[in-house]
C-alpha atoms as a PDB file:
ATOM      1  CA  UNK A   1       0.000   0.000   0.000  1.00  0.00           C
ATOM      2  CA  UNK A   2       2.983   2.799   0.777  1.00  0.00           C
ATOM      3  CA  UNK A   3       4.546   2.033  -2.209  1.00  0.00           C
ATOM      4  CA  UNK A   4       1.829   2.293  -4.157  1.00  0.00           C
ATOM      5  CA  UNK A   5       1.487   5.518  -2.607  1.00  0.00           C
ATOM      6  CA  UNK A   6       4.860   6.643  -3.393  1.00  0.00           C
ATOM      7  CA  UNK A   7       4.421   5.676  -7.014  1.00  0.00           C
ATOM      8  CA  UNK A   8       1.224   7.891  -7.002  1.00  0.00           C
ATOM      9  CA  UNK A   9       2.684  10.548  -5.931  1.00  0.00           C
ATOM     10  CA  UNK A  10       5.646  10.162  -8.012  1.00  0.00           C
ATOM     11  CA  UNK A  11       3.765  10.039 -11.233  1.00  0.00           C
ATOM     12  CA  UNK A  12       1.332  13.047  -9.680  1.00  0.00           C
ATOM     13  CA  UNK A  13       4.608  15.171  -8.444  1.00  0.00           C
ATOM     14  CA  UNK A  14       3.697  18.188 -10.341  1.00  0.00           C
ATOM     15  CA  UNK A  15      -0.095  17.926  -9.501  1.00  0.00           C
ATOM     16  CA  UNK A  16       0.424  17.438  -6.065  1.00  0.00           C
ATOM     17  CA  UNK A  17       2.991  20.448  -6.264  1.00  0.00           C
ATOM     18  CA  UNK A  18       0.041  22.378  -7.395  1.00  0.00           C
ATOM     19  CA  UNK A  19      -2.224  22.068  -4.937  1.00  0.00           C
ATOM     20  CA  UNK A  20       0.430  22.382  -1.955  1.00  0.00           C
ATOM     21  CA  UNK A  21       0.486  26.047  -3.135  1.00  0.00           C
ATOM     22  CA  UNK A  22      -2.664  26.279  -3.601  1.00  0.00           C
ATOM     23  CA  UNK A  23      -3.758  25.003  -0.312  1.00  0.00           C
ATOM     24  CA  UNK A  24      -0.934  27.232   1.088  1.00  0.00           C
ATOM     25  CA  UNK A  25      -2.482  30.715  -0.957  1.00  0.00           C
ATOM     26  CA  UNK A  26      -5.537  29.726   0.751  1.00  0.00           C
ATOM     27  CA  UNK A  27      -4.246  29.751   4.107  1.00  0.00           C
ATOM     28  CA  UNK A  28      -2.496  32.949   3.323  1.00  0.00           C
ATOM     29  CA  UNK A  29      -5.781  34.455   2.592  1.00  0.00           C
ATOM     30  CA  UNK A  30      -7.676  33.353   5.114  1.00  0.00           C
ATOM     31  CA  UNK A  31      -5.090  34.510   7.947  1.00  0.00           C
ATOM     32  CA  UNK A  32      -4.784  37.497   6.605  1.00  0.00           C
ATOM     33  CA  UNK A  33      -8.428  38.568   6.152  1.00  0.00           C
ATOM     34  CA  UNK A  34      -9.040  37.304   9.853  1.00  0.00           C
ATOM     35  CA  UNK A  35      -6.252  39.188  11.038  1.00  0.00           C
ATOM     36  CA  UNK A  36      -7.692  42.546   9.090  1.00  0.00           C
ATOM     37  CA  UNK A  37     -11.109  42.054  10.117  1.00  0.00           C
ATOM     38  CA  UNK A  38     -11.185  40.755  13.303  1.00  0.00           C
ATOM     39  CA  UNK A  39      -7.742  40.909  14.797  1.00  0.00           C
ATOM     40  CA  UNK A  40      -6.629  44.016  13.942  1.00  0.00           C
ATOM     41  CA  UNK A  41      -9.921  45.875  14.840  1.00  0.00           C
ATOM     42  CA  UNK A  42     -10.125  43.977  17.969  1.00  0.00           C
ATOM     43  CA  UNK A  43      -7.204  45.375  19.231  1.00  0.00           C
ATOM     44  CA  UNK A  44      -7.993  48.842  18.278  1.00  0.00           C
ATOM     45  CA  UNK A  45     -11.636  48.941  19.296  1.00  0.00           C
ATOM     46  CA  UNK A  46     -13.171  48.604  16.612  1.00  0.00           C
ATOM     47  CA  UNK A  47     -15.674  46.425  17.028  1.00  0.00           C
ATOM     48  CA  UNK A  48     -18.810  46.530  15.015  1.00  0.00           C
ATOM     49  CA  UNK A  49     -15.844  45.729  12.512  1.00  0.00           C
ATOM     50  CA  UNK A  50     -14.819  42.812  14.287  1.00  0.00           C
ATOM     51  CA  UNK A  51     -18.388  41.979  14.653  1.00  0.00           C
ATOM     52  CA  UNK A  52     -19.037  41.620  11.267  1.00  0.00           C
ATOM     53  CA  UNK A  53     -16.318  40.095   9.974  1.00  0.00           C
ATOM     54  CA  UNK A  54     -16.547  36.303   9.142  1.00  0.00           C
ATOM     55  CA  UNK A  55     -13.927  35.053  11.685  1.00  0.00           C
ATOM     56  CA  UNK A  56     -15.569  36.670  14.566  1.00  0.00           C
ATOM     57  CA  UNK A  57     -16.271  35.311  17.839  1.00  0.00           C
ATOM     58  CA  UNK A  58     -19.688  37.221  18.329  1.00  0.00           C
ATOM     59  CA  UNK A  59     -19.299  36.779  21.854  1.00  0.00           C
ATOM     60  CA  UNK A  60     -15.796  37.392  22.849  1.00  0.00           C
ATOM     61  CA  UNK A  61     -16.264  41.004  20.831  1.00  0.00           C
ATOM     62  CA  UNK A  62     -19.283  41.974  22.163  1.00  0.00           C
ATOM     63  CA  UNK A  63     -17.907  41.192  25.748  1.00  0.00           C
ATOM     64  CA  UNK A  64     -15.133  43.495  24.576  1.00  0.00           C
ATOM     65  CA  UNK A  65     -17.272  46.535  23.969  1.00  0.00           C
ATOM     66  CA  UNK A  66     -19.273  45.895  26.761  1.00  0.00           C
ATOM     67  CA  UNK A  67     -16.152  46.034  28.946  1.00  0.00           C
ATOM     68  CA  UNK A  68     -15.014  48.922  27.232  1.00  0.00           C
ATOM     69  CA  UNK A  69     -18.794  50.989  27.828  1.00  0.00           C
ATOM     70  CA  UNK A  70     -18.459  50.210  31.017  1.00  0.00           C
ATOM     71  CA  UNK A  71     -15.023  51.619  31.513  1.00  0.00           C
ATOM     72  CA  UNK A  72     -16.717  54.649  30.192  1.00  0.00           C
ATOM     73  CA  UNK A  73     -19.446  54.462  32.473  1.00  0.00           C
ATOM     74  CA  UNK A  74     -21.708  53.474  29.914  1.00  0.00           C
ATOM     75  CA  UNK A  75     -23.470  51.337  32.050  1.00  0.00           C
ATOM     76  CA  UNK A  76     -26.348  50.788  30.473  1.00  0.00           C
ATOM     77  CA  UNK A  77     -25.126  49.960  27.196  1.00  0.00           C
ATOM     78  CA  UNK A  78     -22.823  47.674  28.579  1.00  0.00           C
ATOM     79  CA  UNK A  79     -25.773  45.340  29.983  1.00  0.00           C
ATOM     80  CA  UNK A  80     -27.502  45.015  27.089  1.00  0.00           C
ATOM     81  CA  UNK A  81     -24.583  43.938  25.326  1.00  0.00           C
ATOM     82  CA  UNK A  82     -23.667  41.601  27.570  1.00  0.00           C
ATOM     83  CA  UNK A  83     -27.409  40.538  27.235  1.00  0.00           C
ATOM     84  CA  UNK A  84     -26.531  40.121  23.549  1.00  0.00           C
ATOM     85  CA  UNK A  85     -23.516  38.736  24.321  1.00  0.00           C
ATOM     86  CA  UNK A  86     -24.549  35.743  26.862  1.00  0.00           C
ATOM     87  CA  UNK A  87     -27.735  35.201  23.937  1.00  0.00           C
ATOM     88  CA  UNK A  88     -24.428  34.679  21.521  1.00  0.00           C
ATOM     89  CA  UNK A  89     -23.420  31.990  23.707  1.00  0.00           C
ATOM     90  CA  UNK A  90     -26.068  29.326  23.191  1.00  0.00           C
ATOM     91  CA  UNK A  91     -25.647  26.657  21.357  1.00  0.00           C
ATOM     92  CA  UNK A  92     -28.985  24.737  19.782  1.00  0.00           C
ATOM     93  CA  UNK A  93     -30.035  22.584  22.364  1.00  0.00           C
ATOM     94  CA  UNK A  94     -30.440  25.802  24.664  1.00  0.00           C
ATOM     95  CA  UNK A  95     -26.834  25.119  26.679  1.00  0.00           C
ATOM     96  CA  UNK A  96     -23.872  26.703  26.875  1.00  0.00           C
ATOM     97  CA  UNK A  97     -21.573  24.601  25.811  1.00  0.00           C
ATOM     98  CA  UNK A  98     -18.554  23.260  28.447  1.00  0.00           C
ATOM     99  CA  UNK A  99     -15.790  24.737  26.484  1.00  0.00           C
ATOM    100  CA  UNK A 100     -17.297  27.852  26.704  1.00  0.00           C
ATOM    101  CA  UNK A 101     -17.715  28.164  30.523  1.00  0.00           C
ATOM    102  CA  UNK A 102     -15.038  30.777  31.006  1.00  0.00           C
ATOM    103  CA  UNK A 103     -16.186  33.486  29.166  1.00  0.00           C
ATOM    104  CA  UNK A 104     -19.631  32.918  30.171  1.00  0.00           C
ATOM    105  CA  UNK A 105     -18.556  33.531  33.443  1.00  0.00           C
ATOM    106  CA  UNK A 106     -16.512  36.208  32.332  1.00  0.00           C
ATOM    107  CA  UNK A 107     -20.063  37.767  30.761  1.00  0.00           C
ATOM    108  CA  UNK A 108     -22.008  36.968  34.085  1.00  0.00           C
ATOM    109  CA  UNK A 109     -19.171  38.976  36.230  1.00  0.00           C
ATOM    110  CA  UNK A 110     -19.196  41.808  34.234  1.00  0.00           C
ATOM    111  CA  UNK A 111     -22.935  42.383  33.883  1.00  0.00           C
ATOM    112  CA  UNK A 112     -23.691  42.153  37.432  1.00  0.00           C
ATOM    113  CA  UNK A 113     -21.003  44.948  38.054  1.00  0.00           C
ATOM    114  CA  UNK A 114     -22.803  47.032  35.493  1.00  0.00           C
ATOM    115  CA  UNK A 115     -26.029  45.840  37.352  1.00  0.00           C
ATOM    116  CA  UNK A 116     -24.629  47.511  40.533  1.00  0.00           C
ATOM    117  CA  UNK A 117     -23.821  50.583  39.124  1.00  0.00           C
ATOM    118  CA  UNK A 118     -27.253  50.605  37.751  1.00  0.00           C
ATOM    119  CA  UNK A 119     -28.536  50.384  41.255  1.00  0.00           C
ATOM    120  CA  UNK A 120     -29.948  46.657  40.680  1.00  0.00           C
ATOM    121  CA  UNK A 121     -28.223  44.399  43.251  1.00  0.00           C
ATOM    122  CA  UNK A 122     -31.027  41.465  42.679  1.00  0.00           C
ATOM    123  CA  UNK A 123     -30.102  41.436  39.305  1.00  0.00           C
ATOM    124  CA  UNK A 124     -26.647  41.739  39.748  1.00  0.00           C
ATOM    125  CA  UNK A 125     -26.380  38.866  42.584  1.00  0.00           C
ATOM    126  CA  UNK A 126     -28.335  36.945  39.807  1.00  0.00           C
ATOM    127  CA  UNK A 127     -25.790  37.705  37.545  1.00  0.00           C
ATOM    128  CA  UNK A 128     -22.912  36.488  40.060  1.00  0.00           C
ATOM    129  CA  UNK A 129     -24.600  33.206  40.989  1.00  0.00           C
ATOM    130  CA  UNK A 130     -24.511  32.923  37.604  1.00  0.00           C
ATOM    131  CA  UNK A 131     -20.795  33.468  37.169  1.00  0.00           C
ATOM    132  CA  UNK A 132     -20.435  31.122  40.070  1.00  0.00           C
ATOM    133  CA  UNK A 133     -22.626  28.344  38.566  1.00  0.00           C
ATOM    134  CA  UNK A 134     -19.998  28.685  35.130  1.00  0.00           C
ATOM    135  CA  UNK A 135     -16.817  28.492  37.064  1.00  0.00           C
ATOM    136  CA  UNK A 136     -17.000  27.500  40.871  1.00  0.00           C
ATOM    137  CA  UNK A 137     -13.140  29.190  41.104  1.00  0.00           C
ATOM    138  CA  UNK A 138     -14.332  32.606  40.253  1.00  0.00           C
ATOM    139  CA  UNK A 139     -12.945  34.378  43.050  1.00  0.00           C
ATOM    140  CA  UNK A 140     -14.400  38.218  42.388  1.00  0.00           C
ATOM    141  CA  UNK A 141     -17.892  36.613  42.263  1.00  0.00           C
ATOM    142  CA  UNK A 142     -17.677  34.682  45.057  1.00  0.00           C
ATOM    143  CA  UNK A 143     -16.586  38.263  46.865  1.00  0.00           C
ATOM    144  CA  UNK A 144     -19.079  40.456  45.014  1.00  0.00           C
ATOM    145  CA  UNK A 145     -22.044  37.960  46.574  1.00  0.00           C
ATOM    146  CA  UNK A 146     -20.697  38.568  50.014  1.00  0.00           C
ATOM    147  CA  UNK A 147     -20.196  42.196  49.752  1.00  0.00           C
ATOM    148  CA  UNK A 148     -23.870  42.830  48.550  1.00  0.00           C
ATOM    149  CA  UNK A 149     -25.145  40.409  51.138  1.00  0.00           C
ATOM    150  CA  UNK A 150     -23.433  42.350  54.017  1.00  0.00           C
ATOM    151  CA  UNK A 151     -24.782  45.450  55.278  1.00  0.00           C
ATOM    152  CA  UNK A 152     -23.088  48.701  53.580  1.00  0.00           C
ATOM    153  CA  UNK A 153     -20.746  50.402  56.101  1.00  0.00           C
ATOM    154  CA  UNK A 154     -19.467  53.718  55.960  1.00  0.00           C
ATOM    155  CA  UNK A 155     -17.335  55.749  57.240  1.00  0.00           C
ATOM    156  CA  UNK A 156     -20.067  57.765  58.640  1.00  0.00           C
ATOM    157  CA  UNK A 157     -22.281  55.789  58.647  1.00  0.00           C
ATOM    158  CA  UNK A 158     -24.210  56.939  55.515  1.00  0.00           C
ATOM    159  CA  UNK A 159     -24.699  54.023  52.773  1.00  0.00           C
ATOM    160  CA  UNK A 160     -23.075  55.071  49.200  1.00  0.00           C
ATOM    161  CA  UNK A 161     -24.660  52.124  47.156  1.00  0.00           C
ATOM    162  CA  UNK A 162     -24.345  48.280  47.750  1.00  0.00           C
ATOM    163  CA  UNK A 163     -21.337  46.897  49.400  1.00  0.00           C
ATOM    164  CA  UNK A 164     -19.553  50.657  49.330  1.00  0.00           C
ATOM    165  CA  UNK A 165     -17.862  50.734  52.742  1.00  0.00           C
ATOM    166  CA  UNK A 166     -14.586  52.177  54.193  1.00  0.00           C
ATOM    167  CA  UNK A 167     -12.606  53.604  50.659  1.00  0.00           C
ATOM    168  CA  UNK A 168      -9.546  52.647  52.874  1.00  0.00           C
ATOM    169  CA  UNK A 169     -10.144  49.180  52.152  1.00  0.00           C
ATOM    170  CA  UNK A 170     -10.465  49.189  48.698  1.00  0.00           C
ATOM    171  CA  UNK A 171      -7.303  47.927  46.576  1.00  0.00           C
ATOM    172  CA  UNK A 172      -7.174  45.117  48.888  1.00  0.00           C
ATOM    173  CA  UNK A 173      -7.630  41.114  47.269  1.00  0.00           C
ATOM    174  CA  UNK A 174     -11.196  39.065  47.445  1.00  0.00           C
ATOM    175  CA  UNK A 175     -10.393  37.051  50.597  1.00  0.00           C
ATOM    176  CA  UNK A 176      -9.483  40.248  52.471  1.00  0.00           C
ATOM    177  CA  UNK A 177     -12.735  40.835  53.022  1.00  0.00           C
ATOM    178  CA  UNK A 178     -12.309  45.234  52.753  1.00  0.00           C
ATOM    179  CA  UNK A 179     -15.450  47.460  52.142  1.00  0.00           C
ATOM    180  CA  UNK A 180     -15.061  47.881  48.518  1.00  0.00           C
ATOM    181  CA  UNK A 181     -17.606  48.104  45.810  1.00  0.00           C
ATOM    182  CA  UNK A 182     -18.491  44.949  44.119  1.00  0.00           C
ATOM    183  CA  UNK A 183     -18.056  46.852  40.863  1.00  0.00           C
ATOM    184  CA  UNK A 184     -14.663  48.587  41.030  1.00  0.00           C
ATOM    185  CA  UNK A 185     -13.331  45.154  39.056  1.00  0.00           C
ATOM    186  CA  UNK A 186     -14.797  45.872  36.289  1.00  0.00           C
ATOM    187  CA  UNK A 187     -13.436  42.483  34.235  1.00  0.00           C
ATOM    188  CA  UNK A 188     -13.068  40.115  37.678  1.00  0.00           C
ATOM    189  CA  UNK A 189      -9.661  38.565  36.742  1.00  0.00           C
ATOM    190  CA  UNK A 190      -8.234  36.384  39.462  1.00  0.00           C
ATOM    191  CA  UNK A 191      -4.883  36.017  39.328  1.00  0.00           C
ATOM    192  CA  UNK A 192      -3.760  33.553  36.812  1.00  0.00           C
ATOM    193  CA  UNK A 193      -6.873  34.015  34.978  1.00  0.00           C
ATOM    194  CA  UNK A 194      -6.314  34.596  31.160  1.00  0.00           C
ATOM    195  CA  UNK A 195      -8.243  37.137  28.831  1.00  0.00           C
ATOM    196  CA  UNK A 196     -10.664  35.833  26.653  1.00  0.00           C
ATOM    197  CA  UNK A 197      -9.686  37.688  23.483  1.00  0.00           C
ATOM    198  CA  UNK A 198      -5.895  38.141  23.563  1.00  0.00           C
ATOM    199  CA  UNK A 199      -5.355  35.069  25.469  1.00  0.00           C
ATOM    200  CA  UNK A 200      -2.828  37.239  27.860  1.00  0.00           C
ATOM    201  CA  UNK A 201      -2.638  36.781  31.650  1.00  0.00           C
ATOM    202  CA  UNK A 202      -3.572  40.228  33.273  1.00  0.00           C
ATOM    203  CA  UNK A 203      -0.534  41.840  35.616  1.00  0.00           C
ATOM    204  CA  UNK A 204      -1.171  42.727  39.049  1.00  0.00           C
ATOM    205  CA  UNK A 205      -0.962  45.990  40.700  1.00  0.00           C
ATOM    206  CA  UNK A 206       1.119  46.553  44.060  1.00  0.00           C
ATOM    207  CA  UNK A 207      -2.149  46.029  46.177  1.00  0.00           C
ATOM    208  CA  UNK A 208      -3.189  42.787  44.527  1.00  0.00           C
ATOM    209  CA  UNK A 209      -5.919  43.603  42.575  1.00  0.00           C
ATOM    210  CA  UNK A 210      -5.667  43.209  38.645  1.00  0.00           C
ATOM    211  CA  UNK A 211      -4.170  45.968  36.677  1.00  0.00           C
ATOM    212  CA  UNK A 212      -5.848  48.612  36.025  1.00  0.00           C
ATOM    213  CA  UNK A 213      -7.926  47.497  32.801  1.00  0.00           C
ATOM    214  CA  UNK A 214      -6.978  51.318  30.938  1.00  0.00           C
ATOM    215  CA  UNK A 215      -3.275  50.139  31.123  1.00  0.00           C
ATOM    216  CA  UNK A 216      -0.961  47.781  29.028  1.00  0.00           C
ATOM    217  CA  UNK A 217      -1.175  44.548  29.987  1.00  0.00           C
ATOM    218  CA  UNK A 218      -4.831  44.746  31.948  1.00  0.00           C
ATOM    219  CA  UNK A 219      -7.887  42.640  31.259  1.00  0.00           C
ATOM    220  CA  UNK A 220      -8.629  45.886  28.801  1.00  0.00           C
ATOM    221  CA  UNK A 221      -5.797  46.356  27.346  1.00  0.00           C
ATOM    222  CA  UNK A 222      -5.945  47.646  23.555  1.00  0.00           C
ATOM    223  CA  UNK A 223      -9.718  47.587  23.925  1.00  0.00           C
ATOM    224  CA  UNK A 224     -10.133  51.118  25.882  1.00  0.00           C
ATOM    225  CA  UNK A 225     -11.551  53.476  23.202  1.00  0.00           C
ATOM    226  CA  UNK A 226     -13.273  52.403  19.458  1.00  0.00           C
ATOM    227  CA  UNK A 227     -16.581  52.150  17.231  1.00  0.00           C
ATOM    228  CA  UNK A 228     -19.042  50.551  19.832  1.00  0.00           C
ATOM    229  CA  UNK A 229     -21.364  47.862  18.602  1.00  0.00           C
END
């Protein structure tokens, strides 16, 4: 059988030479129209570009521009694409599939931060028992739920919103249990936690928490400013 094979290709060695290249041009093509339409405009914030572009992961970009609304306190904008983005998700037997458990958890953190800033802790617990029931490890959703399940504290004791307490505290990791707002990590990296669209593992800041998502290197980076879906 192999050297039957080798005498095919032998006798075929200029049409099998043929479609090598061709096979390789195609390649060519394809990487470089994913890397101009989705790539490219990924990283620059482009994304209704991104969106539209054949090699898109709907999801993964519209979890982009929802981070990057809510960075600009685009709140509500950044729940219903994360609405849109969740609704992305489902595959056609109504599940999310296993492989995809991250992100969705990813999607579920993020929205119920946005949820809290839009004065709907319900929803946004919800949205973190959610995150929880995607990945059971998800430490800033696992702190979030405790946070708006304590009593607010303040410094005087007036309440500034749900789980808003000392501003001394804040900086401080999940199982340091400080007074921060659920919401002030806007993407929920834990450490060692990977971002879903550049696949790079956010840096931490000098207090623990993950960078700052406006710098280089953060669970935002190259996705702060663009075309919004």
């Amino acid at each position: 059988m192999l050297n039957k094979f080798k005498f095919f290709i032998k006798q075929n060695m200029d049409s099998v030479a043929i479609v090598l290249l061709v096979v390789m041009a195609m390649a060519l093509i394809v990487g470089a129209y994913r890397l101009l339409t989705y790539t490219l405009p990924m990283l620059v914030g482009n994304y209704q570009t991104a969106y539209d572009s054949w090699a898109a992961d709907e999801s993964v970009v519209l979890y982009d521009a929802a981070l990057s609304a809510y960075e600009e306190q685009n709140y509500s904008a950044a729940s219903t694409l994360l609405q849109e983005a969740g609704s992305q998700m489902v595959a056609a037997d109504g599940t999310v599939p296993a492989s995809r458990n991250d992100l969705a958890a990813r999607i579920h953190f993020l929205h119920g931060n946005a949820l809290v800033k839009l004065k709907k802790p319900d929803l946004a617990i919800e949205q973190y028992e959610a995150a929880l029931r995607k990945n059971p490890a998800h430490l800033w959703a696992k702190y979030n739920l405790e946070l708006l399940h304590k009593p607010p504290v303040g410094n005087s004791g007036n309440n500034s919103g749900p789980g808003v307490g000392n501003q001394g505290g804040q900086g401080n990791t999940p199982n340091q249990g400080s007074g921060t707002n659920p919401a002030d990590n806007p993407a929920g990296n834990s450490p060692g936690q990977d971002n879903p669209s550049t696949g790079q593992n956010p840096s931490q800041n000098n207090n623990g928490q993950p960078s700052d998502p406006n710098q280089p290197g953060g669970s935002g980076a190259g996705r702060n400013k663009g075309k919004k879906i």
